[in-house]
Protein backbone atom coordinates (compact mmCIF):
# COMPACT_ATOMS: atom_id res chain seq x y z
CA UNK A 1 -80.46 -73.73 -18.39
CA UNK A 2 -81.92 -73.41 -15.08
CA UNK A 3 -85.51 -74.75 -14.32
CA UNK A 4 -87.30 -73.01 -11.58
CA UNK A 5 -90.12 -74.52 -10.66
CA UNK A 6 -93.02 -73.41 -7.75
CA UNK A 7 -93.98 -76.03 -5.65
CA UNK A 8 -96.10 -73.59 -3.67
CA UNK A 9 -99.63 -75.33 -2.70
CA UNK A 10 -101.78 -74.02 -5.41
CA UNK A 11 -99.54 -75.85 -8.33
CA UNK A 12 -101.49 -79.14 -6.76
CA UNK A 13 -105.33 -77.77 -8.53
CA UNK A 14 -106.12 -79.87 -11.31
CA UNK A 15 -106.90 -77.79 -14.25
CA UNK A 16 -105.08 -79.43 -16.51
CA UNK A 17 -105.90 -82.30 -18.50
CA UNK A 18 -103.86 -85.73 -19.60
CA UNK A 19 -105.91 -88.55 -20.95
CA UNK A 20 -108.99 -87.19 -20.75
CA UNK A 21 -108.21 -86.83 -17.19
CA UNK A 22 -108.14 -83.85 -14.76
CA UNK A 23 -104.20 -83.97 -13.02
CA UNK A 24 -102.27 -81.44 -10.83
CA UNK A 25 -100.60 -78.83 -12.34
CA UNK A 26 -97.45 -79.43 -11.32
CA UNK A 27 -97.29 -83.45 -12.45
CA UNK A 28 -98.21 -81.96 -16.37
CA UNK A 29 -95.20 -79.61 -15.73
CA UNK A 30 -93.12 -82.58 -14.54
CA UNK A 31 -93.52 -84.94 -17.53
CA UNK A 32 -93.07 -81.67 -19.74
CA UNK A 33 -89.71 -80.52 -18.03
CA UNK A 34 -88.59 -84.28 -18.45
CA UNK A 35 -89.41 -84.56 -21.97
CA UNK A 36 -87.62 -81.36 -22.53
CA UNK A 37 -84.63 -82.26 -20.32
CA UNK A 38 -83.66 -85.77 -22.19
CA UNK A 39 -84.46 -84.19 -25.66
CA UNK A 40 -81.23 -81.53 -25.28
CA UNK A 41 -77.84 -84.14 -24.75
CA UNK A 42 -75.42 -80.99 -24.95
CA UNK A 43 -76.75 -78.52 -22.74
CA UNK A 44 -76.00 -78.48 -18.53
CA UNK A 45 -79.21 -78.22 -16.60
CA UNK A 46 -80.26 -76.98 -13.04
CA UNK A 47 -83.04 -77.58 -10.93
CA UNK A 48 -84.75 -75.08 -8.47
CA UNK A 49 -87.77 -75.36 -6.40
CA UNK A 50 -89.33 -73.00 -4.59
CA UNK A 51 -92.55 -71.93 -2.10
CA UNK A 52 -91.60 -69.82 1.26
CA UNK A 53 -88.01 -70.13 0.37
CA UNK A 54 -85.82 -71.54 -2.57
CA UNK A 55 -83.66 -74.49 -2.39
CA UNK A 56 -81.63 -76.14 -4.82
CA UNK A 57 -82.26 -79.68 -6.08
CA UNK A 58 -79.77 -79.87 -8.74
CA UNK A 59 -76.84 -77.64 -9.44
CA UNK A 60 -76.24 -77.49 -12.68
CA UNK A 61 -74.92 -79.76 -14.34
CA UNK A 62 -74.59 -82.22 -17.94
CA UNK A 63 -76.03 -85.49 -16.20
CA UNK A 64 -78.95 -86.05 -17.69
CA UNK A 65 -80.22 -88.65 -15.34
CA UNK A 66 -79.25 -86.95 -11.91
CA UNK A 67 -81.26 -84.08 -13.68
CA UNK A 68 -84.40 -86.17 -14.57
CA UNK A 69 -84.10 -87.95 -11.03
CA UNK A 70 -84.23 -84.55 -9.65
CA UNK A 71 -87.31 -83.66 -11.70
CA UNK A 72 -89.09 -86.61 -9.79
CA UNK A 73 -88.52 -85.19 -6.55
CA UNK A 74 -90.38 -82.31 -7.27
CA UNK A 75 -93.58 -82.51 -4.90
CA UNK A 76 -96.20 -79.63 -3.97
CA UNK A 77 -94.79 -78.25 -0.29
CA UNK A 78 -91.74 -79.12 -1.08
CA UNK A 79 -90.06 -75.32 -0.51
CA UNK A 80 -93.14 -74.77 1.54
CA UNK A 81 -97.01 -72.81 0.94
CA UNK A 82 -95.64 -69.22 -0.90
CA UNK A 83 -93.92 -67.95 -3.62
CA UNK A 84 -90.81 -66.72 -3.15
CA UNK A 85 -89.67 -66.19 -6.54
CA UNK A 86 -86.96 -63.21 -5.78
CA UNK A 87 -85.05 -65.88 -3.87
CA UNK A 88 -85.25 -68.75 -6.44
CA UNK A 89 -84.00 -66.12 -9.13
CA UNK A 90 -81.28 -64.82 -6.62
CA UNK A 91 -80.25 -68.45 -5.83
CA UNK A 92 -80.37 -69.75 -9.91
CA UNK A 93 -78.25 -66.33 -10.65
CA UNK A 94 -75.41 -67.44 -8.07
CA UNK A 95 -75.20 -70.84 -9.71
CA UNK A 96 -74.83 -69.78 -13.37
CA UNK A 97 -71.62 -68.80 -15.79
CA UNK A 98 -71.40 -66.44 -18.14
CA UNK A 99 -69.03 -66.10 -20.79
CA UNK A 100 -68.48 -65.25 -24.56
CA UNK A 101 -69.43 -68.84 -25.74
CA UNK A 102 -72.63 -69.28 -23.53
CA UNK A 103 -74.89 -67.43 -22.48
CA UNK A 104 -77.28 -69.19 -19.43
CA UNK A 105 -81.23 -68.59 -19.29
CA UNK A 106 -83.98 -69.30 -16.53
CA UNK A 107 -87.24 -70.59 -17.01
CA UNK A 108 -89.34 -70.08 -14.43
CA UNK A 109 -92.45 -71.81 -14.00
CA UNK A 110 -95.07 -70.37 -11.30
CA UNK A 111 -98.90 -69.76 -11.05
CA UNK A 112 -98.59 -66.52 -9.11
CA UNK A 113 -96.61 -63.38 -8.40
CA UNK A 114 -93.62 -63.20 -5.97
CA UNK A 115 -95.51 -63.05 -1.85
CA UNK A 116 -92.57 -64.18 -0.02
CA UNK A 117 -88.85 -64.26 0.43
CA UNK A 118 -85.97 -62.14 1.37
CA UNK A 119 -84.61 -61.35 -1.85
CA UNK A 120 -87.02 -58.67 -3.49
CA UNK A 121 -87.73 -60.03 -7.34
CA UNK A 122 -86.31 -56.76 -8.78
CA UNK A 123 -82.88 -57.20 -6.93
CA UNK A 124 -83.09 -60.14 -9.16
CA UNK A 125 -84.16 -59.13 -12.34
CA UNK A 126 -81.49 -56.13 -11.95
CA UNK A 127 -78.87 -58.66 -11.25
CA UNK A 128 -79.93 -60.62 -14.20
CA UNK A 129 -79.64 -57.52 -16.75
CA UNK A 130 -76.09 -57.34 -15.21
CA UNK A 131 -75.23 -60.40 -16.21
CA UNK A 132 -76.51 -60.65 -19.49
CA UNK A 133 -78.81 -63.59 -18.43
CA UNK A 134 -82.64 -64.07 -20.12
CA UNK A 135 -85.62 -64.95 -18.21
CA UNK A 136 -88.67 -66.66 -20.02
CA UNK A 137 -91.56 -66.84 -17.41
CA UNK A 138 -94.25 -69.34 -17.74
CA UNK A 139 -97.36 -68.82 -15.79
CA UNK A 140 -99.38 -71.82 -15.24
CA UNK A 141 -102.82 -72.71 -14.52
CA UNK A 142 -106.31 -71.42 -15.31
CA UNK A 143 -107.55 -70.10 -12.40
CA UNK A 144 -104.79 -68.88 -10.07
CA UNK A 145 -107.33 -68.32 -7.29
CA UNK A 146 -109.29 -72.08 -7.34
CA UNK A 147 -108.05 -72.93 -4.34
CA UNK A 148 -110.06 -72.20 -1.19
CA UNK A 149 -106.85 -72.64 0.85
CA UNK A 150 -104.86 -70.22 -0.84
CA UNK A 151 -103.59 -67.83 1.27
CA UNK A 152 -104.35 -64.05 1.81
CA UNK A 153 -101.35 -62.24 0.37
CA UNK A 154 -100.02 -60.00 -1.78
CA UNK A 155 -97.70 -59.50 -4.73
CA UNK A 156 -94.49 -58.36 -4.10
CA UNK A 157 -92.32 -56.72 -6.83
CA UNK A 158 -92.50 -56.79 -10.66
CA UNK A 159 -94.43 -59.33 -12.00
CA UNK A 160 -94.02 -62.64 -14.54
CA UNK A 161 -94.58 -60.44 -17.56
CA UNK A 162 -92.49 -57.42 -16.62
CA UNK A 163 -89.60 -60.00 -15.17
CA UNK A 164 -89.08 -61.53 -18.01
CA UNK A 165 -89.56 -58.65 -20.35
CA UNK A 166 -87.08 -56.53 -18.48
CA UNK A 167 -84.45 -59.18 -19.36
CA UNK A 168 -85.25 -59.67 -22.61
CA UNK A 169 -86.86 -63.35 -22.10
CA UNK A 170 -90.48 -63.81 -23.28
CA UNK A 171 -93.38 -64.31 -21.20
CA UNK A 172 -96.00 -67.12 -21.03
CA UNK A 173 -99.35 -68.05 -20.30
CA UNK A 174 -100.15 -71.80 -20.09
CA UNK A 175 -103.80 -72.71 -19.30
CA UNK A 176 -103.86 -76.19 -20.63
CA UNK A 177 -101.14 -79.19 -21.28
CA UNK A 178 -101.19 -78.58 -24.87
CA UNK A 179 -100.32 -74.98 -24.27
CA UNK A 180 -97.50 -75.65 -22.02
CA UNK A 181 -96.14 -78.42 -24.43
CA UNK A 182 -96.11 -75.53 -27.37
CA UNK A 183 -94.31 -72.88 -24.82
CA UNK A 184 -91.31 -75.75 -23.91
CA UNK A 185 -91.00 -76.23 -27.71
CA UNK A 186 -91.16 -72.18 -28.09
CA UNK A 187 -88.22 -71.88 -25.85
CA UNK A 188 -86.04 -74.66 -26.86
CA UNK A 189 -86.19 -72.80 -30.50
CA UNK A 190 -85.44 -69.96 -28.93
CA UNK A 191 -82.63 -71.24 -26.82
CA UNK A 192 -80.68 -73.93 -28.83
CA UNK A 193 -78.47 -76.29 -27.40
CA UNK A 194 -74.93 -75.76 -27.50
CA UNK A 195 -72.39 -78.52 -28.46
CA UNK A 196 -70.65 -79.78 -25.18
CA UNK A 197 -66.89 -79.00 -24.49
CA UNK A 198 -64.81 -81.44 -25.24
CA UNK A 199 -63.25 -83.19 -22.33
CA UNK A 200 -59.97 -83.88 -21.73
CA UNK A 201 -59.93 -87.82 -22.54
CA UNK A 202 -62.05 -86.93 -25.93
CA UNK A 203 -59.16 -85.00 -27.20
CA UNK A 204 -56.25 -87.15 -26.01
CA UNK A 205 -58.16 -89.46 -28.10
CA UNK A 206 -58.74 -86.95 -30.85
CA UNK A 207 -54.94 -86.41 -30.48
CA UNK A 208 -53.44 -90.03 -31.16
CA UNK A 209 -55.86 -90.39 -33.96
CA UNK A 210 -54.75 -88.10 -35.81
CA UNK A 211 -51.22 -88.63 -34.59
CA UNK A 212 -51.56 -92.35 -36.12
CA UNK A 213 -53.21 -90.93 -39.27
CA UNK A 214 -49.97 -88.75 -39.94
CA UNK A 215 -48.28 -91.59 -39.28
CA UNK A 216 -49.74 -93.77 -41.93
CA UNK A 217 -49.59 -91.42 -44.78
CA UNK A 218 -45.98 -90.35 -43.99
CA UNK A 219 -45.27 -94.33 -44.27
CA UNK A 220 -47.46 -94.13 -47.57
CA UNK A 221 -45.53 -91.42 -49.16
CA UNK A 222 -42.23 -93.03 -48.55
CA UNK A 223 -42.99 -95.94 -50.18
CA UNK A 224 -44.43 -94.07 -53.00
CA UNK A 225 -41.09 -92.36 -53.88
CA UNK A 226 -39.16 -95.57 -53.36
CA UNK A 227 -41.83 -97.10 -56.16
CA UNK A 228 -40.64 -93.92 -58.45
CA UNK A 229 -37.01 -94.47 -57.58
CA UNK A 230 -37.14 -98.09 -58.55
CA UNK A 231 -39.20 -97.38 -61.73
């Protein structure tokens, strides 16, 4: 599963609440995506973050705590002021494997529609389809246009609703932290988490167990027959 998150300057408005307190949209998100992160053991996770450009913060991976360090990190600015979600899709699509057994998803996480980046977002989402690979969109936030710093632009490409639609995710709105904890526990049903692959030492280990359990009922048998022979 591959998080993509926008860091773009907007996700800093506080319209959401925690304690009876007004806090930044993207620190709700943050304790959310942890939550959801150290609550799945068996699945590999990846971290993307993304504003003017996309960058990777984790590739994906099983380590649960490099992944929840990662999640930390995540800061408003980070990836700079826009949203270039066409590049954070290209970029999560070049990191992800696809084969009979699984089957990878996205979750993106924004406030707005795609306004910057080289990669157009329906290069993406066609690329996606290709693959096979689900995208579950989660727009967050109340009021997309509280900020009086927000800049001027305009959408670019498909938006959150057709994106993930078009690759047979499901779309989201999240206006408040209650919300967004329902749509994380939405998707987690809908994407379950598949038992890890057995590693190399695990069945060596696997092996000689039931190598010494042979063992001991051949040795058990034998001296059941010699009983019978004697009797």
């Amino acid at each position: 599963i591959m998080l993509l998150v926008d860091t773009s300057t907007t996700m800093s408005i506080d319209d959401f609440e925690l304690n009876k307190q007004r806090v930044p949209r993207l620190d709700v998100l943050k304790g959310i995506a942890r939550r959801f992160v150290a609550a799945r053991e068996g699945d590999r996770f990846g971290l993307i973050a993304f504003g003017n450009h996309a960058a990777t913060l984790a590739a994906p991976t099983f380590d649960q705590d490099l992944m929840l360090a990662s999640l930390s990190r995540l800061q408003v600015g980070i990836a700079g002021e826009a949203t270039a979600i066409g590049d954070a899709l290209g970029l999560a699509l070049k990191q992800v494997k696809t084969d009979d057994r699984l089957q990878p998803a996205l979750i993106l996480f924004s406030d707005g529609d795609n306004t910057a980046g080289e990669m157009k977002p329906a290069e993406s989402v066609a690329a996606a389809q290709a693959l096979g690979v689900k995208i579950y969109t989660v727009e967050i936030g109340t009021d997309l246009f509280a900020s009086p710093t927000r800049p001027a632009t305009k959408s670019i490409g498909p938006n959150l609703k057709t994106i993930a639609e078009t690759t047979g995710g499901k779309y989201y709105v999240a206006g408040t932290t209650q919300a967004l904890e329902a749509i994380i526990n939405d998707i987690g049903r809908l994407e379950p988490t598949v038992a890890r692959p057995a590693t190399r030492r695990q069945i060596a280990e696997w092996y000689w167990a039931l190598l010494a359990a042979g063992a001991a009922l051949l040795v058990l048998a034998r001296g059941l027959a010699l009983r019978e022979q004697a009797a």
